[in-house]
PDB file of N, CA and C in Angstrom:
ATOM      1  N   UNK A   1       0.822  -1.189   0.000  1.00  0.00           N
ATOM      2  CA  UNK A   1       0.000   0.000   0.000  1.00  0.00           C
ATOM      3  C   UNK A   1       0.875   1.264   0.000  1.00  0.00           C
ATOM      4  N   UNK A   2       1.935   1.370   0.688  1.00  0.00           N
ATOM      5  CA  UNK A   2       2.742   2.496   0.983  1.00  0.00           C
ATOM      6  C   UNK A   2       3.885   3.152  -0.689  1.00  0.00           C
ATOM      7  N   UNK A   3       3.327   1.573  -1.090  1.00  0.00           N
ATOM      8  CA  UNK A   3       4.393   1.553  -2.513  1.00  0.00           C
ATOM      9  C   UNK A   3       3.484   2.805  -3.936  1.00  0.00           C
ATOM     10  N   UNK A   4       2.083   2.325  -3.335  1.00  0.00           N
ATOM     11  CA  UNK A   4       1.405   2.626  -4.531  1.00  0.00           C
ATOM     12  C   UNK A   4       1.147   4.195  -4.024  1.00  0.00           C
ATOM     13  N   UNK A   5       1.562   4.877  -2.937  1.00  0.00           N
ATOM     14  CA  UNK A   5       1.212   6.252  -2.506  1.00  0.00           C
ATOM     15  C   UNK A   5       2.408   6.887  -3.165  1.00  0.00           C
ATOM     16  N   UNK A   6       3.756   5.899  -2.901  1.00  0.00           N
ATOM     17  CA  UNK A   6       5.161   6.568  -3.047  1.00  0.00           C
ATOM     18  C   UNK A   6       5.458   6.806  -4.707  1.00  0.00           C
ATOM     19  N   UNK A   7       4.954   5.587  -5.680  1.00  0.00           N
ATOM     20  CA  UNK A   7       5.374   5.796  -6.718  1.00  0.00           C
ATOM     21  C   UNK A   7       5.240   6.111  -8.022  1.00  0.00           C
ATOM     22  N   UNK A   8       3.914   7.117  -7.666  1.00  0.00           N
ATOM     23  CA  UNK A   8       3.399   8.234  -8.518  1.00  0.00           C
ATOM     24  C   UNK A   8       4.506   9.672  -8.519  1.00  0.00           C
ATOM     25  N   UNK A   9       4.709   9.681  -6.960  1.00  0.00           N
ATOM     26  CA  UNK A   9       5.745  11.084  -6.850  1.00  0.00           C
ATOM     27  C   UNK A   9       6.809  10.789  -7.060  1.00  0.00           C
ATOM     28  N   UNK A  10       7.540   9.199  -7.429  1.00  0.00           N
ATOM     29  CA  UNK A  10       8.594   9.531  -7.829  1.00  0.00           C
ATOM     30  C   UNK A  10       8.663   9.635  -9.237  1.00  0.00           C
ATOM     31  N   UNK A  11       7.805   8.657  -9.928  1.00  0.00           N
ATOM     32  CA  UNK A  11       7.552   9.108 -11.132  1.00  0.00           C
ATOM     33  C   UNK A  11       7.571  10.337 -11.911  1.00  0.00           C
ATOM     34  N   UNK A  12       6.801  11.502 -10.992  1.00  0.00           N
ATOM     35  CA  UNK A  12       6.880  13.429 -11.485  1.00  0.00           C
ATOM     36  C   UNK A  12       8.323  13.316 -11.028  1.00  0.00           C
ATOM     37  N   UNK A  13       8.777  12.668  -9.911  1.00  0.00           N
ATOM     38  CA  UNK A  13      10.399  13.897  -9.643  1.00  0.00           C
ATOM     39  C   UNK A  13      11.166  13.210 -10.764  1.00  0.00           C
ATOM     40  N   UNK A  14      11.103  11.971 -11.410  1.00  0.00           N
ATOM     41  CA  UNK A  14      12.125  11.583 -12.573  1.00  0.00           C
ATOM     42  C   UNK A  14      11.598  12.437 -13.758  1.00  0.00           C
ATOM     43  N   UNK A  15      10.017  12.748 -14.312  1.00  0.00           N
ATOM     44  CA  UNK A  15       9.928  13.782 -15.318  1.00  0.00           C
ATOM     45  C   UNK A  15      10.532  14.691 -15.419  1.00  0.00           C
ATOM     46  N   UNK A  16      10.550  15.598 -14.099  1.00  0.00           N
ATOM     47  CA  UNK A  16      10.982  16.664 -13.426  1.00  0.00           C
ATOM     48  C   UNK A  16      12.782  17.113 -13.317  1.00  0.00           C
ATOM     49  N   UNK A  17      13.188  15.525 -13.821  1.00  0.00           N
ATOM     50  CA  UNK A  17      14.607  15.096 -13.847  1.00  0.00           C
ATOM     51  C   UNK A  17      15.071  15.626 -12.312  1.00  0.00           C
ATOM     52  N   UNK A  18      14.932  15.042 -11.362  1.00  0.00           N
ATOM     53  CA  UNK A  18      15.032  15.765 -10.119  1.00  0.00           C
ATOM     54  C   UNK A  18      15.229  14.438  -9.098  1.00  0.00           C
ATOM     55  N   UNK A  19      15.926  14.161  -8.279  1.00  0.00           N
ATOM     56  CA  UNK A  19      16.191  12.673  -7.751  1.00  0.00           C
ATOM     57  C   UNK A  19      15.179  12.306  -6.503  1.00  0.00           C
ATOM     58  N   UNK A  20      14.897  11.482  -6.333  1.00  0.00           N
ATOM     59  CA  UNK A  20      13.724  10.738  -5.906  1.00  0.00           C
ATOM     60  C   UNK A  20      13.875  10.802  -4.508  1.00  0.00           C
ATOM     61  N   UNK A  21      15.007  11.150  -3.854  1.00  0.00           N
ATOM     62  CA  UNK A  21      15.100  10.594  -2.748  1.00  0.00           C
ATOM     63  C   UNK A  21      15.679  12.546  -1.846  1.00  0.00           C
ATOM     64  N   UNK A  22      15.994  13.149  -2.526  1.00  0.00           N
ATOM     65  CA  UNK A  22      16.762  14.321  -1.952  1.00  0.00           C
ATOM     66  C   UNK A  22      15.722  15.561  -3.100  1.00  0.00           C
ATOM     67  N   UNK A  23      15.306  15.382  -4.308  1.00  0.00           N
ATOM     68  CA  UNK A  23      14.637  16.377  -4.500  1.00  0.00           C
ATOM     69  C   UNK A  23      15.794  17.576  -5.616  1.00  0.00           C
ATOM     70  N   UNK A  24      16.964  17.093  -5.225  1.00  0.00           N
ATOM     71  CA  UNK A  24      18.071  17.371  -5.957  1.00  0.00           C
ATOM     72  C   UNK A  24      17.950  17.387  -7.637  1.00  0.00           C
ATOM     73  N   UNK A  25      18.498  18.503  -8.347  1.00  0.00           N
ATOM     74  CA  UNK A  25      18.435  18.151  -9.690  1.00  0.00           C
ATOM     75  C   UNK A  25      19.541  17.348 -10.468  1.00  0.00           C
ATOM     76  N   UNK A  26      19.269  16.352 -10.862  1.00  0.00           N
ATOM     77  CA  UNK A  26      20.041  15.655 -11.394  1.00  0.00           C
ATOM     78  C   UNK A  26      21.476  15.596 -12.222  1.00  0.00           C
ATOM     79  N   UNK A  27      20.945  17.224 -13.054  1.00  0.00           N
ATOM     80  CA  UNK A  27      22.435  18.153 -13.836  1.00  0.00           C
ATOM     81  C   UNK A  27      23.216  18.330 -13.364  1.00  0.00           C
ATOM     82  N   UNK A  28      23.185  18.326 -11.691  1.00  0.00           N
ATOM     83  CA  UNK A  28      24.013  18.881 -11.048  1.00  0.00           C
ATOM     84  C   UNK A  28      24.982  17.590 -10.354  1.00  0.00           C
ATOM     85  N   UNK A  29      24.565  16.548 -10.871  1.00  0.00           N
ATOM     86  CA  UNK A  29      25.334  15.109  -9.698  1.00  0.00           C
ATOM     87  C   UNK A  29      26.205  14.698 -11.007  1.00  0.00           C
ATOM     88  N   UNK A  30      27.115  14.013 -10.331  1.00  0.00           N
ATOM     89  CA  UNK A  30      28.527  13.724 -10.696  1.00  0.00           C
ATOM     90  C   UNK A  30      28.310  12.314 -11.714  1.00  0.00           C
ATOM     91  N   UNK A  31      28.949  12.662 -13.401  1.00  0.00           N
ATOM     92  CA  UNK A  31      28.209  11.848 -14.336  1.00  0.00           C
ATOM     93  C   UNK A  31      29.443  10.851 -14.667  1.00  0.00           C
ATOM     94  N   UNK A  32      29.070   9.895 -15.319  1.00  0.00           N
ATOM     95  CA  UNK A  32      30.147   8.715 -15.407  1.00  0.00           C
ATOM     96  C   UNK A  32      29.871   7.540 -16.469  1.00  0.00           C
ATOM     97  N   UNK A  33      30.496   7.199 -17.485  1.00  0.00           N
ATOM     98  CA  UNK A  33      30.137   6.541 -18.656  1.00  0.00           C
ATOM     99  C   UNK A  33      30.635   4.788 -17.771  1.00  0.00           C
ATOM    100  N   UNK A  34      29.771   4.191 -17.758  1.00  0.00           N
ATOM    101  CA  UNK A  34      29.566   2.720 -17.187  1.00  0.00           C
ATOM    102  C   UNK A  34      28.771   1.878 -18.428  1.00  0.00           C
ATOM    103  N   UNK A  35      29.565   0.954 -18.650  1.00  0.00           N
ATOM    104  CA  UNK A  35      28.856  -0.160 -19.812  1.00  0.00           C
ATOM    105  C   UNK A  35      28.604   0.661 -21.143  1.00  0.00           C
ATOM    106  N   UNK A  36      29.121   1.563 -21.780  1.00  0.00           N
ATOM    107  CA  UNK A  36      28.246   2.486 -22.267  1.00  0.00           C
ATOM    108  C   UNK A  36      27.150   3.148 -22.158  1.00  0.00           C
ATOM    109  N   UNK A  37      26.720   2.917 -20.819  1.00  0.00           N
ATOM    110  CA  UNK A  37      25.632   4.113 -20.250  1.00  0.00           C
ATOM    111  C   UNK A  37      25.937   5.041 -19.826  1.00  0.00           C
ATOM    112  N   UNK A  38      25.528   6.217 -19.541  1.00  0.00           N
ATOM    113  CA  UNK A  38      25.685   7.034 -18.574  1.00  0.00           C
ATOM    114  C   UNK A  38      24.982   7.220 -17.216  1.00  0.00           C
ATOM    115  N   UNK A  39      26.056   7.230 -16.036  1.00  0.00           N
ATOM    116  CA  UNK A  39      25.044   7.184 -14.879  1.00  0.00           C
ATOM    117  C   UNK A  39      25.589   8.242 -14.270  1.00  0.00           C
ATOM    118  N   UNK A  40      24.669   8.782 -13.622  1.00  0.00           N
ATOM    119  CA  UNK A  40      24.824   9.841 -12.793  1.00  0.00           C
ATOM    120  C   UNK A  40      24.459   9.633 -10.957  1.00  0.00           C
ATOM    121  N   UNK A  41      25.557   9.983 -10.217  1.00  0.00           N
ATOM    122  CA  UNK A  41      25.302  10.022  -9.079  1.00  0.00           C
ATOM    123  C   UNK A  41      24.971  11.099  -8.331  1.00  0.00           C
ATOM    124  N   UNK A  42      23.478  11.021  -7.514  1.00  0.00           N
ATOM    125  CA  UNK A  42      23.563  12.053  -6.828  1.00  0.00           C
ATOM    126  C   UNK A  42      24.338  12.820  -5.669  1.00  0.00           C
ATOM    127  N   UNK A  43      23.590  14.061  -4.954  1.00  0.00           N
ATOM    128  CA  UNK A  43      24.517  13.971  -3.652  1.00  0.00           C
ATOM    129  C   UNK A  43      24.175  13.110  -2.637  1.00  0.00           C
ATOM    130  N   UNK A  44      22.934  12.379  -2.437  1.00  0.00           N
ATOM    131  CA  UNK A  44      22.593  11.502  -1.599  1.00  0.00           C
ATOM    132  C   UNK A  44      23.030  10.488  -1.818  1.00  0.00           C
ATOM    133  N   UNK A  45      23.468   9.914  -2.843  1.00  0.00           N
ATOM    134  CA  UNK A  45      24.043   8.692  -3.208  1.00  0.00           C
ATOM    135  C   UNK A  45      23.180   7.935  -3.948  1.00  0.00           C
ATOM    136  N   UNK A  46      21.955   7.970  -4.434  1.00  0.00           N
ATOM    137  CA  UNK A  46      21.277   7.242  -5.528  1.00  0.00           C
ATOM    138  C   UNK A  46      21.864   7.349  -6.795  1.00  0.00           C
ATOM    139  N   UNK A  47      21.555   6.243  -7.501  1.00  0.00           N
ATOM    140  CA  UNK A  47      22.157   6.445  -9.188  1.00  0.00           C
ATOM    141  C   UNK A  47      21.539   6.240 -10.123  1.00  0.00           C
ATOM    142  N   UNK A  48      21.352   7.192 -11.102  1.00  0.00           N
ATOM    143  CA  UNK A  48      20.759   7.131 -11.702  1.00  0.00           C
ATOM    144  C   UNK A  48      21.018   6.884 -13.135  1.00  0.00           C
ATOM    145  N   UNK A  49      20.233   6.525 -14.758  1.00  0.00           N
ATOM    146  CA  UNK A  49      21.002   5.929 -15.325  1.00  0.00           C
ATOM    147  C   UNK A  49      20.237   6.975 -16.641  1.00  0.00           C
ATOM    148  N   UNK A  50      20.875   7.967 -17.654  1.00  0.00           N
ATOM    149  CA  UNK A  50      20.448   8.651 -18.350  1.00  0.00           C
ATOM    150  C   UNK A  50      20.200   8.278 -19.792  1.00  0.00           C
ATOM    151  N   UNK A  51      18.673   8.262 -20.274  1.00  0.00           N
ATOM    152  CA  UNK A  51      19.210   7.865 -21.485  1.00  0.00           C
ATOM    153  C   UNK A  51      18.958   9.198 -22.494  1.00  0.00           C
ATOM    154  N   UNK A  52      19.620   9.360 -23.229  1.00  0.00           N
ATOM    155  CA  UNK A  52      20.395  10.475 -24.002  1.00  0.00           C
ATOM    156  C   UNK A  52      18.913  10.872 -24.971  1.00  0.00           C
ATOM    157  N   UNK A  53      19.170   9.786 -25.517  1.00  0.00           N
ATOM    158  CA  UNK A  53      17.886   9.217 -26.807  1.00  0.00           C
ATOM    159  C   UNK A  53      16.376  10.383 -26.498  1.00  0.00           C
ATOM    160  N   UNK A  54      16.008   9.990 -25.071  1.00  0.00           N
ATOM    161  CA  UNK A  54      15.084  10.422 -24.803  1.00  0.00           C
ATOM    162  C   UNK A  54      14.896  11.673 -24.037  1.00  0.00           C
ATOM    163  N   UNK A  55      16.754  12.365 -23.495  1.00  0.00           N
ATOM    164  CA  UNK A  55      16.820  12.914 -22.367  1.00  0.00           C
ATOM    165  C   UNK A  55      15.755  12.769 -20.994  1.00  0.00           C
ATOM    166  N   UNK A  56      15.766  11.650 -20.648  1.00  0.00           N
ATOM    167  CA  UNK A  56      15.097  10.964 -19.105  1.00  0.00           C
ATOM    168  C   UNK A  56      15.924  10.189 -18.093  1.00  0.00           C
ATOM    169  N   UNK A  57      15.353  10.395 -17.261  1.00  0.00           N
ATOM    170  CA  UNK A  57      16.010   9.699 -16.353  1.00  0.00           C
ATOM    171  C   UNK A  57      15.568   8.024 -15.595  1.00  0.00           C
ATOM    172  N   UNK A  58      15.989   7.306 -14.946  1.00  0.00           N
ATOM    173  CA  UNK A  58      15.805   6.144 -14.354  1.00  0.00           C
ATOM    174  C   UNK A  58      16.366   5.565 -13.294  1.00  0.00           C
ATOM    175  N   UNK A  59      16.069   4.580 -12.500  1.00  0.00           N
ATOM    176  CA  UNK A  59      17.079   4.623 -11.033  1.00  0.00           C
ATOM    177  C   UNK A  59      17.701   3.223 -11.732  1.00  0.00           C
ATOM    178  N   UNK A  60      18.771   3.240 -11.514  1.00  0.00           N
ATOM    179  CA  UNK A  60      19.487   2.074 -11.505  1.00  0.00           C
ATOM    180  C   UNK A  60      19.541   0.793 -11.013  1.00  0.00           C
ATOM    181  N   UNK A  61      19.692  -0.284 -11.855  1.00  0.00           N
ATOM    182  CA  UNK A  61      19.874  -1.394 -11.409  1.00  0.00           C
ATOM    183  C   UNK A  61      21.065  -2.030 -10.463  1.00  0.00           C
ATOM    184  N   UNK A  62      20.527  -2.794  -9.986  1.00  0.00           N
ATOM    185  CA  UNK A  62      22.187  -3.199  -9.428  1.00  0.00           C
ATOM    186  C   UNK A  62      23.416  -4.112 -10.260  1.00  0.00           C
ATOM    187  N   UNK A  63      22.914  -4.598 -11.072  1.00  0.00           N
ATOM    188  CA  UNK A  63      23.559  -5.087 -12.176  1.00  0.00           C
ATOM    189  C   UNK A  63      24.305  -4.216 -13.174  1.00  0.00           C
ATOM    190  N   UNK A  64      23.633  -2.963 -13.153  1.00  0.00           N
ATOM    191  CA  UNK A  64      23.912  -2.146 -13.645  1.00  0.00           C
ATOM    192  C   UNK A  64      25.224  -1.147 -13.279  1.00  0.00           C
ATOM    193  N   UNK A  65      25.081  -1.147 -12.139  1.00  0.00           N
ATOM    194  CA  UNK A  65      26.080  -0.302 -11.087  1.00  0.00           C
ATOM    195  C   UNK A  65      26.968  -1.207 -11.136  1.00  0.00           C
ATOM    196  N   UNK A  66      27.188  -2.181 -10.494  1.00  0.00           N
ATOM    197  CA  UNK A  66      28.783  -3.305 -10.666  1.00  0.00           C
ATOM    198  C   UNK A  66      29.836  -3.043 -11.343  1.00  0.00           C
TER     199      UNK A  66
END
């Protein structure tokens, strides 16, 4: 139940390109080419994974991060 309250708003803060957890804008966190992706870390420490194509954002996998 708590999932389906939480993940509408994170949904707007990734439109919003803005990180899910701090509210932080994303342009501003420290970017890094991984697998040929680009991921970006915030200042809270979430990561996020950019795709160019669409300019959007996404939270990362853990497979992904490794």
């Amino acid at each position: 139940m708590f999932k389906n309250l939480i993940a509408p708003v994170q949904a707007w803060l990734l439109t919003q390109k803005r990180c899910v957890g701090c509210g932080a804008p994303l342009k501003d966190g420290s970017k890094k080419d991984v697998h040929g992706k680009t991921t970006v870390t915030c200042k809270c420490g979430r990561i996020f994974i950019h795709d160019s194509k669409t300019n959007s954002f996404r939270r990362a996998l853990f497979s992904e991060v490794k």
